[in-house]
Protein backbone atom coordinates (compact mmCIF):
# COMPACT_ATOMS: atom_id res chain seq x y z
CA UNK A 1 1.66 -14.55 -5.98
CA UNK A 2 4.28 -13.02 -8.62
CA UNK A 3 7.31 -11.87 -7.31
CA UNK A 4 8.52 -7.90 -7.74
CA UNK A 5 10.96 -9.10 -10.87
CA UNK A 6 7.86 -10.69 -12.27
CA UNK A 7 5.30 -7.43 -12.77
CA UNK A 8 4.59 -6.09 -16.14
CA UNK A 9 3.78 -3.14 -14.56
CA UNK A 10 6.14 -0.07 -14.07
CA UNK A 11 6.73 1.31 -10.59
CA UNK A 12 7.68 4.37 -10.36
CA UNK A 13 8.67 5.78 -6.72
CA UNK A 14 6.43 9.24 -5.78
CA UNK A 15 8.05 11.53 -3.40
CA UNK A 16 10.35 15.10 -3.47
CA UNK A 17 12.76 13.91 -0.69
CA UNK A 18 16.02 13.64 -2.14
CA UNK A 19 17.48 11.14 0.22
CA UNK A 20 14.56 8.52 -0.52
CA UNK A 21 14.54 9.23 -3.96
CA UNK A 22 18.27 8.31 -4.42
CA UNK A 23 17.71 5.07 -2.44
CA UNK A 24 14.59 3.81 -4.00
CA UNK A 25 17.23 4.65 -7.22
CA UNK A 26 19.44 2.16 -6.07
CA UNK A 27 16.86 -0.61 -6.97
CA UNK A 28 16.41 -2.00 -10.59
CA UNK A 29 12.53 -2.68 -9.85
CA UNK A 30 12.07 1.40 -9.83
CA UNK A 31 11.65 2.45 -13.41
CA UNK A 32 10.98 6.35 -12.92
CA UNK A 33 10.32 9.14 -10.44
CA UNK A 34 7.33 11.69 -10.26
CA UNK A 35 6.95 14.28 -8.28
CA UNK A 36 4.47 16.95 -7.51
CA UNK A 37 3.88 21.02 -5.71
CA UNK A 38 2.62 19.25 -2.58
CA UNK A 39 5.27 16.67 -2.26
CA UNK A 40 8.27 18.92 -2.91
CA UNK A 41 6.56 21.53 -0.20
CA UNK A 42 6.21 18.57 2.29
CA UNK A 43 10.19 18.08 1.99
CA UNK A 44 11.12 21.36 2.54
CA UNK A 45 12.03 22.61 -1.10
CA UNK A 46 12.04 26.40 -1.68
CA UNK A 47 14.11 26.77 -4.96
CA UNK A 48 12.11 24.09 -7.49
CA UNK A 49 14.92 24.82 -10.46
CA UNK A 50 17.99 23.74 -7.92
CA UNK A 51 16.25 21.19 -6.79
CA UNK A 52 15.17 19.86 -10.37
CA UNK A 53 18.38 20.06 -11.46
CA UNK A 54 20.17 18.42 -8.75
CA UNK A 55 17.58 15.52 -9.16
CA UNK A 56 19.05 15.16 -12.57
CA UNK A 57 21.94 15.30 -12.24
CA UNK A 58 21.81 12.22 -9.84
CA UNK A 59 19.45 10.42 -11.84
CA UNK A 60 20.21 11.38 -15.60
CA UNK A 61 18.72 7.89 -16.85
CA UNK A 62 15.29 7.02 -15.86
CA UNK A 63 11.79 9.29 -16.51
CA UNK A 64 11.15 12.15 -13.54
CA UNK A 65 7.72 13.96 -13.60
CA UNK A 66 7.65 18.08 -12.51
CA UNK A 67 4.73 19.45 -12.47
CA UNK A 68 3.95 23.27 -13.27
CA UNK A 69 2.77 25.37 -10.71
CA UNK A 70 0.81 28.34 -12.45
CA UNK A 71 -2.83 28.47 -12.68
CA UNK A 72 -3.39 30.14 -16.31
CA UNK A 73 -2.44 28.04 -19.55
CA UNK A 74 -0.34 30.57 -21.17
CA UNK A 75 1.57 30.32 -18.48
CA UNK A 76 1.66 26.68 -17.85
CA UNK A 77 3.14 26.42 -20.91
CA UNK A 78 5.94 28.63 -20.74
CA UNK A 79 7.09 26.54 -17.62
CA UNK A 80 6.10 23.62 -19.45
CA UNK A 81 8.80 24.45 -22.03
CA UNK A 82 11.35 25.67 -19.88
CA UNK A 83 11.25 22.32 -17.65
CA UNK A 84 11.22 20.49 -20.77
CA UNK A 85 14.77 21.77 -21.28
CA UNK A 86 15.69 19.86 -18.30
CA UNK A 87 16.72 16.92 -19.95
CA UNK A 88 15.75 13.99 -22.38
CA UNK A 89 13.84 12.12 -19.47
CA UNK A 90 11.65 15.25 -17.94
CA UNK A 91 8.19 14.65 -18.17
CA UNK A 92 6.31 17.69 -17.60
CA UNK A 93 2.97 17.78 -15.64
CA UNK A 94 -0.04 19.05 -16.28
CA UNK A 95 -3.34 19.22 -14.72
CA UNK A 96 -6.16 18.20 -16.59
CA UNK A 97 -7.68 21.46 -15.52
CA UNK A 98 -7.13 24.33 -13.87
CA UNK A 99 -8.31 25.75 -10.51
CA UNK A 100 -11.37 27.33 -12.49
CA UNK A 101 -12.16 23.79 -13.72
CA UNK A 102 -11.21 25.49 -17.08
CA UNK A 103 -9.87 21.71 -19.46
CA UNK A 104 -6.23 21.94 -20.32
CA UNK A 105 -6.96 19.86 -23.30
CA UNK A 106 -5.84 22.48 -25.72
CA UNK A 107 -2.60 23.10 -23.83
CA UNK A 108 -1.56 19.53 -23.71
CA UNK A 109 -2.24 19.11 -27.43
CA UNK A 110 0.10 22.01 -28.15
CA UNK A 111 2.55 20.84 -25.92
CA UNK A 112 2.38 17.10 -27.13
CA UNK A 113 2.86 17.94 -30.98
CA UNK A 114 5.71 20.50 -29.86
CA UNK A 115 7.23 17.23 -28.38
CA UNK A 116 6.92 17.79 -25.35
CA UNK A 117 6.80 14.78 -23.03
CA UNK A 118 3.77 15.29 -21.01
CA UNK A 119 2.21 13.56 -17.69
CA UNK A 120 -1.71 14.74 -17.32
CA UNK A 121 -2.24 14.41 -13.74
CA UNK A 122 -4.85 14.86 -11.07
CA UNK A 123 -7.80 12.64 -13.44
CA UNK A 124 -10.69 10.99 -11.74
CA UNK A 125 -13.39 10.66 -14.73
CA UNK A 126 -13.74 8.83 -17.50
CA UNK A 127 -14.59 12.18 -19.51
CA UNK A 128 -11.13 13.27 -18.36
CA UNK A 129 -9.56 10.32 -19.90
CA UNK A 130 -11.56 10.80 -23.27
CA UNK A 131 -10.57 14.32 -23.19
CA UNK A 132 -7.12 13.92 -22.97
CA UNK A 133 -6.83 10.88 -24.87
CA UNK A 134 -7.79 12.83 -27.82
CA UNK A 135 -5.42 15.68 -27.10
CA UNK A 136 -2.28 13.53 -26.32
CA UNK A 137 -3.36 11.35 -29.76
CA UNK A 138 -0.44 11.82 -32.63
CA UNK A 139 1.75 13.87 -30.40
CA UNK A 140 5.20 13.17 -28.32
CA UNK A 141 5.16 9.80 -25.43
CA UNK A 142 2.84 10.72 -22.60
CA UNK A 143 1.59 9.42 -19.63
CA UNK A 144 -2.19 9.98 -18.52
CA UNK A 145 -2.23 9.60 -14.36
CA UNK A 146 -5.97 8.60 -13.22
CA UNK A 147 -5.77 8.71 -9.37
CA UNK A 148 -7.16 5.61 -8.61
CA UNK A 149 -6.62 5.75 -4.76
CA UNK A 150 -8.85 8.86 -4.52
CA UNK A 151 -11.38 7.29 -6.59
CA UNK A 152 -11.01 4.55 -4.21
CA UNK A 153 -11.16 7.20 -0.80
CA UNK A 154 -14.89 8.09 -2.41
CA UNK A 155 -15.63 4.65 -1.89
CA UNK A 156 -15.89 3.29 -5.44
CA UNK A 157 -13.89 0.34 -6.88
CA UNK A 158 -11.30 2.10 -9.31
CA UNK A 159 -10.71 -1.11 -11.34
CA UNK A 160 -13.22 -1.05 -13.86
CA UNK A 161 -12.45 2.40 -14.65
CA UNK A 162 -8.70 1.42 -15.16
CA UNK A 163 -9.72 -1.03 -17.26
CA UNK A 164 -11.62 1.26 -19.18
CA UNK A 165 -9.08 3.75 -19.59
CA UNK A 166 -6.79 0.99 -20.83
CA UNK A 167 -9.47 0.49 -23.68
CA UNK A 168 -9.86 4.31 -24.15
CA UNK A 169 -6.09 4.77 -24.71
CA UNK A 170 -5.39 2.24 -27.37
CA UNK A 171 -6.33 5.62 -29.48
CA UNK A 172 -3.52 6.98 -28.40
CA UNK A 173 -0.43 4.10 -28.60
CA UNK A 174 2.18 6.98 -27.61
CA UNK A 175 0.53 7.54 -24.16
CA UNK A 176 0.83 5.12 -21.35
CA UNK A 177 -1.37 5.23 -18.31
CA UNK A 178 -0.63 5.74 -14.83
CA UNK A 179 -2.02 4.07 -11.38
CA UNK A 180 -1.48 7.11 -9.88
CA UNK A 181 -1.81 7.79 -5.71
CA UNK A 182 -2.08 4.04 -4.83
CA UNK A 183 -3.38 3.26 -0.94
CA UNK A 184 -1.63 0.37 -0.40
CA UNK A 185 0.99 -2.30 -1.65
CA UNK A 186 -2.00 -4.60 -2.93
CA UNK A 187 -2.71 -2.29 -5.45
CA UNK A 188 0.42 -2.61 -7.26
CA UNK A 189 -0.36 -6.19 -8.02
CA UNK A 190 -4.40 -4.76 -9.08
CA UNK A 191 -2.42 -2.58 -11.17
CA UNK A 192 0.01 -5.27 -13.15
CA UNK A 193 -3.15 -7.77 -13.34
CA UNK A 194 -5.54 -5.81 -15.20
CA UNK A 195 -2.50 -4.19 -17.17
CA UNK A 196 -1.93 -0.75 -16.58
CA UNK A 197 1.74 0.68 -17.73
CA UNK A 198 2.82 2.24 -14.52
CA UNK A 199 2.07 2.92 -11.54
CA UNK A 200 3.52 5.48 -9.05
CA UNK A 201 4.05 4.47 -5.36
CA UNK A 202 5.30 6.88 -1.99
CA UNK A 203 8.29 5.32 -0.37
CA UNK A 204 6.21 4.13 2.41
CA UNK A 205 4.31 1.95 0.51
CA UNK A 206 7.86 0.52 -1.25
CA UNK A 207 9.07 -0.48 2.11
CA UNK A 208 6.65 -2.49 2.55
CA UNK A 209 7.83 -4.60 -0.36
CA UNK A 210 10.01 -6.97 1.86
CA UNK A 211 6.55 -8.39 3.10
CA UNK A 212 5.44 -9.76 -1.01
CA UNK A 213 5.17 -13.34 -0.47
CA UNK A 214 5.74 -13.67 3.53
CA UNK A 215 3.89 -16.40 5.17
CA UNK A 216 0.41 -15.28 6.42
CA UNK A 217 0.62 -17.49 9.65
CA UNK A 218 4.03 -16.35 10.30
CA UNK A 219 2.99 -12.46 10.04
CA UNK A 220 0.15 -13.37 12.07
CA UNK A 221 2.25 -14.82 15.23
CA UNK A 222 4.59 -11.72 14.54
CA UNK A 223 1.47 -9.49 15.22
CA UNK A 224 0.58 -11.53 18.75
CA UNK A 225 4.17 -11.37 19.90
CA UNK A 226 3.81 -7.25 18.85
CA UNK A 227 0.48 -6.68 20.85
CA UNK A 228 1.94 -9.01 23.77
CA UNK A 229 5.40 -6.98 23.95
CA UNK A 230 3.79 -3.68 23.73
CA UNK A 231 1.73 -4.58 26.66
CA UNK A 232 4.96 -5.98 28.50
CA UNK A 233 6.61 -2.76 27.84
CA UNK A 234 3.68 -0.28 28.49
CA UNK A 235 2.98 -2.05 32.51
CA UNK A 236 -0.47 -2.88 31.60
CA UNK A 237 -1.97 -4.92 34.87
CA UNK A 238 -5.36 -5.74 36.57
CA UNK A 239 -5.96 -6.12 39.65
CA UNK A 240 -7.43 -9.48 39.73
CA UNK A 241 -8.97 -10.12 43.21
CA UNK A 242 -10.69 -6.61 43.22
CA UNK A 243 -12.39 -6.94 40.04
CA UNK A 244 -14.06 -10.32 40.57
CA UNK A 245 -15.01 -8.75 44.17
């Protein structure tokens, strides 16, 4: 098994808390941030500019994701531009469509030849990735997230998509694709073997990065000794005699 120093692939840590993002900062393996509406709602964020900003300010140096929050395009890309601003290493998020199922492949085309670094999230099709790959083609570096892990929750095998969205992208040599909402640390190493450029990962998936390489007997005895202590500690007892009466 490769060790973490040994993956082509990018991680990038997912999350909105600010404590866990500085942390998982303090480790050369990370190589970005994204976040997302949802995640930044989950930590308790009410003013998204401060918090942007502040983000920024700690991390000036490696690529951060924000995603717009309006639901019509003309809008969208207003924000789009004004979180652009940011800095040099804002990518700006954009759903490939909107909550009408309305395509936001014009949008990201005028975004991506105004230069504007753009992350197309929340794809599950191949279509999607044809779509997009097209729009993005010519135009400023992007990243185009498929969310394998909720292809995967519908209980299909995401890795021959991957695969072919690796094969659909080589149109489009400025955009690099994204393993997007990963289930578990396995996929990480799914990701760097078939080649994908990145993939994003919450911070409780990355703690379980201590366990890459750990002896499977060992874990296994560690599990016993778990199930045995909890038992200890919880007063679990039969009463012998009465049950074989």
């Amino acid at each position: 098994m490769k060790k973490i120093s040994d993956l082509q692939v990018k991680i990038f840590a997912d999350g909105a808390d600010k404590a866990g993002m500085l942390e998982m900062y303090t480790h050369s393996y990370i190589k970005g941030f994204t976040t997302n509406p949802t995640l930044m709602r989950k930590a308790g964020i009410s003013n998204y500019h401060a918090f942007a900003l502040d983000i920024l300010q700690a991390i000036p140096d490696r690529p951060i994701s924000f995603e717009v929050f309006s639901d019509e395009f003309d809008e969208m890309e207003v924000q789009a531009h004004v979180i652009a601003s940011w800095g040099a290493n804002v990518y700006v998020k954009i759903p490939v469509t909107n909550t009408r199922r309305e395509p936001s492949g014009a949008l990201v085309r005028r975004l991506s030849r105004a230069g504007v670094k753009i992350n197309v999230t929340a794809i599950l099709s191949l279509s999607q990735i044809r779509e997009m790959a097209e729009s993005v083609q010519g135009g400023a570096p992007c990243c185009i997230s498929v969310f394998a892990g909720r292809i995967a929750d519908t209980g299909c095998d995401p890795i021959p998509l991957m695969i072919e969205a690796l094969e659909i992208l080589q149109k489009a040599p400025n955009a690099e694709l994204i393993w997007a909402s990963p289930r578990e640390l396995l996929n990480i190493f799914q990701a760097d073997e078939i080649g994908c450029h990145i993939i994003t990962v919450t911070n409780d998936i990355l703690k379980k990065l201590y366990l890459v390489g750990k002896d499977v007997e060992d874990y296994s005895l560690e599990t016993v000794q778990m199930f045995f202590t909890d038992a200890q500690k919880a007063g679990f007892q039969l009463d012998l005699m009465s049950e074989k009466g």
